[in-house]
C-alpha atoms as a PDB file:
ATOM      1  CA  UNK A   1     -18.036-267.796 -30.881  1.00  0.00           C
ATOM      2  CA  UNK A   2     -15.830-267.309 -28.340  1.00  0.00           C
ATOM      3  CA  UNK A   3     -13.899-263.376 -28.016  1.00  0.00           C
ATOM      4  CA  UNK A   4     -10.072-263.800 -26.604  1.00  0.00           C
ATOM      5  CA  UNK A   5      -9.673-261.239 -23.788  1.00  0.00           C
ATOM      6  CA  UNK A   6      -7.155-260.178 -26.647  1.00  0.00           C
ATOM      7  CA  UNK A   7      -9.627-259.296 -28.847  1.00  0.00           C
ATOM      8  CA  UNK A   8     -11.727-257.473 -25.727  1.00  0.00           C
ATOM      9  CA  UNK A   9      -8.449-255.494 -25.288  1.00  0.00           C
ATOM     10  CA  UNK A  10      -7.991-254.623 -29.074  1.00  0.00           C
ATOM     11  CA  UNK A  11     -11.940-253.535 -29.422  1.00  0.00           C
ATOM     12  CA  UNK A  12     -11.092-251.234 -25.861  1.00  0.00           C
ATOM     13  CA  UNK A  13      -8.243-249.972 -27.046  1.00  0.00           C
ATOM     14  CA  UNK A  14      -7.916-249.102 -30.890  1.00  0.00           C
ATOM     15  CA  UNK A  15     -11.635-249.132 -31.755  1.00  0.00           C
ATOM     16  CA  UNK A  16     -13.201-247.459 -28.687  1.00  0.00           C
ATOM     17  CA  UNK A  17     -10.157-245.756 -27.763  1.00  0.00           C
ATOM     18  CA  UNK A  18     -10.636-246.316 -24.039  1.00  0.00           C
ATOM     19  CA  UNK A  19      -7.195-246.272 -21.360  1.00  0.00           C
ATOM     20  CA  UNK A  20      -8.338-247.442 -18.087  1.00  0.00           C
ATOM     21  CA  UNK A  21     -12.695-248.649 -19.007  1.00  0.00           C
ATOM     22  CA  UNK A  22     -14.061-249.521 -15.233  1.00  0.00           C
ATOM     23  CA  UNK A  23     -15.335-252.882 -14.906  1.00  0.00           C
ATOM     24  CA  UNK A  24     -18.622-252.248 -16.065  1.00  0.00           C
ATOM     25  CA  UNK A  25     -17.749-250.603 -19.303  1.00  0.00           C
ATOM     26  CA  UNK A  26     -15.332-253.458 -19.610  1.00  0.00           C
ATOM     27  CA  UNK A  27     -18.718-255.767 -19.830  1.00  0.00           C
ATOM     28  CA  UNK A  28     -20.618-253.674 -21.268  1.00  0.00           C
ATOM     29  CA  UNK A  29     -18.027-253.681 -24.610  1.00  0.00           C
ATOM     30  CA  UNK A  30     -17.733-257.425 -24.194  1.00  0.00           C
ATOM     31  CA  UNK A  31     -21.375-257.208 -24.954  1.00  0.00           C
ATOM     32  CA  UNK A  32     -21.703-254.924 -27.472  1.00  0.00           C
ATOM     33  CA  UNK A  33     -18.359-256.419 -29.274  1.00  0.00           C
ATOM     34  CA  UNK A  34     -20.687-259.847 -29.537  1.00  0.00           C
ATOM     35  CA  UNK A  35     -23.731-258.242 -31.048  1.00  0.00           C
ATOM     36  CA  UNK A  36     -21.556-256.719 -33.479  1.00  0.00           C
ATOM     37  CA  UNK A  37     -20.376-259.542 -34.685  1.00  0.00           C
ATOM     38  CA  UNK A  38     -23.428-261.178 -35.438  1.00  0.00           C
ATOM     39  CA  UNK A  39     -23.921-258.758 -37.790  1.00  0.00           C
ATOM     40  CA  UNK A  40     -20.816-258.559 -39.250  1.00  0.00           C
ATOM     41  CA  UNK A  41     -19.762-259.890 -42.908  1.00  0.00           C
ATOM     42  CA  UNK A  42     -17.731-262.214 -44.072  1.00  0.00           C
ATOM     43  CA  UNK A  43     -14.877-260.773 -46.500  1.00  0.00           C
ATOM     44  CA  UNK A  44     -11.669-261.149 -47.922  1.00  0.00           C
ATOM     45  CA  UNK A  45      -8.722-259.392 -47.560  1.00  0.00           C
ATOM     46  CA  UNK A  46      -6.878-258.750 -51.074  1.00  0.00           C
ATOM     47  CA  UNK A  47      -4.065-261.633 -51.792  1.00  0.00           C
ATOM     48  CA  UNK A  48      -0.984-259.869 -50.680  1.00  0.00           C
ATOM     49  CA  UNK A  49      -2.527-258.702 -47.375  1.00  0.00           C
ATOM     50  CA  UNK A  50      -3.852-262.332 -47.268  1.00  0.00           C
ATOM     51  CA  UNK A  51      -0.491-264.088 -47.169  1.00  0.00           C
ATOM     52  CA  UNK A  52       0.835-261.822 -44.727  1.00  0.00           C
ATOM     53  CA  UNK A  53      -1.383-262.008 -42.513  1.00  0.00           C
ATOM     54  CA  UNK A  54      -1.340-266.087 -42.942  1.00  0.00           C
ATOM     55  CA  UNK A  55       2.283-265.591 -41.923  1.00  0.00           C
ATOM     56  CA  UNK A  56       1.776-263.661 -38.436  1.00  0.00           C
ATOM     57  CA  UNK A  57      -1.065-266.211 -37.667  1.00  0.00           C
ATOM     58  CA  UNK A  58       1.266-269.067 -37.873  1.00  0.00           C
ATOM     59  CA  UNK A  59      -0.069-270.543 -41.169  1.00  0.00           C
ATOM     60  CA  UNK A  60      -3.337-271.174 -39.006  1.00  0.00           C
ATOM     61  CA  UNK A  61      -6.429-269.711 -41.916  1.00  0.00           C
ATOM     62  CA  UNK A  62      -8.574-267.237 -40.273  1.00  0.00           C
ATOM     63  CA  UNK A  63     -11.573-265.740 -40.973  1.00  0.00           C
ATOM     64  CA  UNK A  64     -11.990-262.016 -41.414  1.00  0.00           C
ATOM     65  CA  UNK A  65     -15.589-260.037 -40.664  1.00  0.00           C
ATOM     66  CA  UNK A  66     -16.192-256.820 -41.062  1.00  0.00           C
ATOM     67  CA  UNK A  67     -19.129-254.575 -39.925  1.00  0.00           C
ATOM     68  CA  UNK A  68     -18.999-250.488 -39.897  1.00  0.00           C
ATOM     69  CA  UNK A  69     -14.906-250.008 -40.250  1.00  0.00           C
ATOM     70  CA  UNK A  70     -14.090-252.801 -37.449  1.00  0.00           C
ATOM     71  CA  UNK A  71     -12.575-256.051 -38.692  1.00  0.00           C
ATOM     72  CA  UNK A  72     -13.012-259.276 -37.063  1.00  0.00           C
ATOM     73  CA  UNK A  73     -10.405-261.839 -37.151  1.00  0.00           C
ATOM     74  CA  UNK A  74     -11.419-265.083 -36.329  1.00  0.00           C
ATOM     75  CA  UNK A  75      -9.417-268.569 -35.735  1.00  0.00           C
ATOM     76  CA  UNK A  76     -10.993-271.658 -35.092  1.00  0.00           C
ATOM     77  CA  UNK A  77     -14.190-270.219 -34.213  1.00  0.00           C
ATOM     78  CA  UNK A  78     -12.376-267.591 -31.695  1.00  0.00           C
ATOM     79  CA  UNK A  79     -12.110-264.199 -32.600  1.00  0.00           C
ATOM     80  CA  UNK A  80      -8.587-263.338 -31.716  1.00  0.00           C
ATOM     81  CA  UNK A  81      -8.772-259.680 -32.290  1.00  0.00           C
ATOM     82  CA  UNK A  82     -10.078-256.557 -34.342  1.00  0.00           C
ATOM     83  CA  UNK A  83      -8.838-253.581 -35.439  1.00  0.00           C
ATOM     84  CA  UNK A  84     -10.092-250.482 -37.230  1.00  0.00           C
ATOM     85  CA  UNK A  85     -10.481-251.180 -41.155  1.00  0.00           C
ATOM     86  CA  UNK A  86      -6.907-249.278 -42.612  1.00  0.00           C
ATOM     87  CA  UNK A  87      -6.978-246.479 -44.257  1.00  0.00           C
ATOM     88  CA  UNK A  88      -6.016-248.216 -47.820  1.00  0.00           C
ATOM     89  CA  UNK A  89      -7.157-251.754 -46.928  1.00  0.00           C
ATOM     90  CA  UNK A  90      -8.767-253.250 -49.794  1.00  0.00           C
ATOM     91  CA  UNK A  91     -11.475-255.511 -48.365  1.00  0.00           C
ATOM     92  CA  UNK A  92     -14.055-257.306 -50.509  1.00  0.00           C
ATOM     93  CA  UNK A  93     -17.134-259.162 -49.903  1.00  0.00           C
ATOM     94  CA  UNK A  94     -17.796-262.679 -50.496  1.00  0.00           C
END
């Protein structure tokens, strides 16, 4: 699977909550972003979250892991980005 320097960003960011990372932190979350989602799970989102989210993707289906609160959001076998599981997110496993 390929991780979108998008997705890098996102992980930086929201999940790690990192401003400026130096270039070696930079690879060492590339890394660590790539184990973790080897272990991550497939799930769904529920059906109203599910058609929104269809919507900002451009009709394109993704496919949504999750693994410790981060969610994985992957198109065409690129993850495109992640984000920190919502407060009142109703995910379930498949």
């Amino acid at each position: 699977m390929i991780v979108s320097e998008h997705a890098l960003r996102q992980y930086i960011l929201k999940v790690n909550k990192i401003e400026n990372p130096s270039e070696k932190t930079v690879v060492k979350l590339r890394n660590t972003l790539e184990r973790l989602v080897g272990l991550a799970k497939p799930v769904k989102l529920n059906p109203r979250e599910e058609i929104i989210r269809l919507l900002n993707n451009n009709c394109r289906e993704a496919k949504y892991l999750y693994y410790y609160g981060v969610v994985f959001v992957v198109v065409d076998d690129v993850m495109v980005t992640c984000y920190s599981k919502r407060k009142n997110e109703l995910i379930l496993e498949v």
